[in-house]
Protein backbone atom coordinates (compact mmCIF):
# COMPACT_ATOMS: atom_id res chain seq x y z
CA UNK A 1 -23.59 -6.34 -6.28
CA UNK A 2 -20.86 -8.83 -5.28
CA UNK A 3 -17.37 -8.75 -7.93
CA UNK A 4 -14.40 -10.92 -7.72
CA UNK A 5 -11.11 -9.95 -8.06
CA UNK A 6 -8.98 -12.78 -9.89
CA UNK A 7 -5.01 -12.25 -9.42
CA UNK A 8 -2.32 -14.14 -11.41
CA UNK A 9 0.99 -13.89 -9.60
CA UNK A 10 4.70 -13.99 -10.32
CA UNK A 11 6.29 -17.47 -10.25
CA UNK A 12 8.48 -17.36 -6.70
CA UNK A 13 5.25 -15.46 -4.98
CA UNK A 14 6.22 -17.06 -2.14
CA UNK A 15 9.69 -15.24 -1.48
CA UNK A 16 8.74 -12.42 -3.61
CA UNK A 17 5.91 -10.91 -1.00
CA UNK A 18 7.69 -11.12 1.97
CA UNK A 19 8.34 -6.90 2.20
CA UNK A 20 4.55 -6.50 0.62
CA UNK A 21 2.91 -8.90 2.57
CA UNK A 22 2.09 -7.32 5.81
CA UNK A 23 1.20 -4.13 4.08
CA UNK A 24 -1.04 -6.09 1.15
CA UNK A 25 -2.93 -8.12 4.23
CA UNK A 26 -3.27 -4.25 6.10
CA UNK A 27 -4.88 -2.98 3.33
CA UNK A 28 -7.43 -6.39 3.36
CA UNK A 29 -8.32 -6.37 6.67
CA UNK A 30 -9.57 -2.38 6.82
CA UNK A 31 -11.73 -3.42 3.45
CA UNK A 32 -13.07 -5.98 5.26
CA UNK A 33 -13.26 -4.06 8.20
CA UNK A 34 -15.65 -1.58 6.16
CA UNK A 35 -17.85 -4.26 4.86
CA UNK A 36 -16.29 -4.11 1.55
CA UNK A 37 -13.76 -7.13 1.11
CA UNK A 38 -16.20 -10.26 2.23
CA UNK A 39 -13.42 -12.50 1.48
CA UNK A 40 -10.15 -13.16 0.04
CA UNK A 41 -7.35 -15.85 -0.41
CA UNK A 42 -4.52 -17.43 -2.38
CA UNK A 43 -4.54 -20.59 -4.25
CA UNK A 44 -2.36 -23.20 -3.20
CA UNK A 45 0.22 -25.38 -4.33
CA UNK A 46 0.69 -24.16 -6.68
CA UNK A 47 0.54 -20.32 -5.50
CA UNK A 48 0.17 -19.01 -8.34
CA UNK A 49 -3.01 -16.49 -8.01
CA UNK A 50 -6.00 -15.35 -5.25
CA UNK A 51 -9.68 -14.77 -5.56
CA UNK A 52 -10.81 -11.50 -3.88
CA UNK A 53 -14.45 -11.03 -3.05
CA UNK A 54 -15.98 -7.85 -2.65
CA UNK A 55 -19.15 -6.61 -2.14
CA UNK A 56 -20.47 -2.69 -3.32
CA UNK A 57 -19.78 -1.09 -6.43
CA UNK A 58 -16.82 -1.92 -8.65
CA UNK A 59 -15.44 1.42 -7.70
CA UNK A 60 -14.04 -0.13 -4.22
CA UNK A 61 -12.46 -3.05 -6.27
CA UNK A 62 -10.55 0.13 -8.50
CA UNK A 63 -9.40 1.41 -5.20
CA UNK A 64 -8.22 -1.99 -3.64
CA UNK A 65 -6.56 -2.52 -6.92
CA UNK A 66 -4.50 0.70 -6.81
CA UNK A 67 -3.45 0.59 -3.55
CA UNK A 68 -2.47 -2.71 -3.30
CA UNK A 69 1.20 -3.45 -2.43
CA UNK A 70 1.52 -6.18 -4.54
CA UNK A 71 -0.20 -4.85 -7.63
CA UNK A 72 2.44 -1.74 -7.32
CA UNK A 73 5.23 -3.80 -7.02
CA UNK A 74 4.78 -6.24 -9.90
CA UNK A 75 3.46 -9.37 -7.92
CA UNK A 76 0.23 -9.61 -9.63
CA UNK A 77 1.16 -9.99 -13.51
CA UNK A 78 -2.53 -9.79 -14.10
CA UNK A 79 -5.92 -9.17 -13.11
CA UNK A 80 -9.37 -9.18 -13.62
CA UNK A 81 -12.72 -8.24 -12.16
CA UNK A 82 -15.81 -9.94 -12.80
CA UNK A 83 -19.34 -9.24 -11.65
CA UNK A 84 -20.63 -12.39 -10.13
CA UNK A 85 -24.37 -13.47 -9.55
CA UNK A 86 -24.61 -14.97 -6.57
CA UNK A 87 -27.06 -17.59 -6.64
CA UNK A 88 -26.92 -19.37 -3.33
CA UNK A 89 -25.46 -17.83 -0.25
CA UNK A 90 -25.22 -14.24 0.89
C-alpha cells in the first residue's frame, strides 16, 4: 500500500527551517534507508508545502509524522495522508 503525505507550510519556510532542516532531512533519509519513505520533496516557488511518499502501512507515516522536526516545531500548519492507488509505476 503506497500513502502520501501532503504538508502545508508556514509562509517564510525558507528561513524558518534552517535549525530543523538537517534534522527533518536525517529523519528522511533513515525512512528511506528502511524502504519506507520512496520519495519526498518540497514544492517550489512558491514553497509553500511537500509531498511525502511512503510505502507500508499508514502506521510508518504516524511515526514520520511525530517525529518530524518540522511538524514539532510548527512548520507544517497542516497535513494530510491519503492512500493512493498507484496505477502505473512501482
Amino acid at each position: 500500500m503506497h500513502f502520501l503525505l501532503l504538508y502545508d507550510f508556514v509562509e517564510d519556510m525558507a528561513a524558518r527551517r534552517i535549525p530543523f532542516r538537517e534534522a527533518h532531512l536525517t529523519l528522511a533519509r533513515a525512512a528511506h534507508g528502511r524502504g519506507e519513505l520512496l520519495m519526498a520533496g518540497a514544492f517550489d516557488d512558491p514553497l509553500d508545502g511537500a509531498v511525502l511518499v511512503f510505502s507500508g502501512e499508514r502506521a510508518v507515516v504516524e511515526s514520520f509524522l511525530a517525529a518530524d522536526p518540522y511538524v514539532a516545531n510548527g512548520l507544517v500548519t497542516s497535513w494530510r495522508v491519503r492512500a493512493w492507488q498507484v496505477g502505473v509505476g512501482g
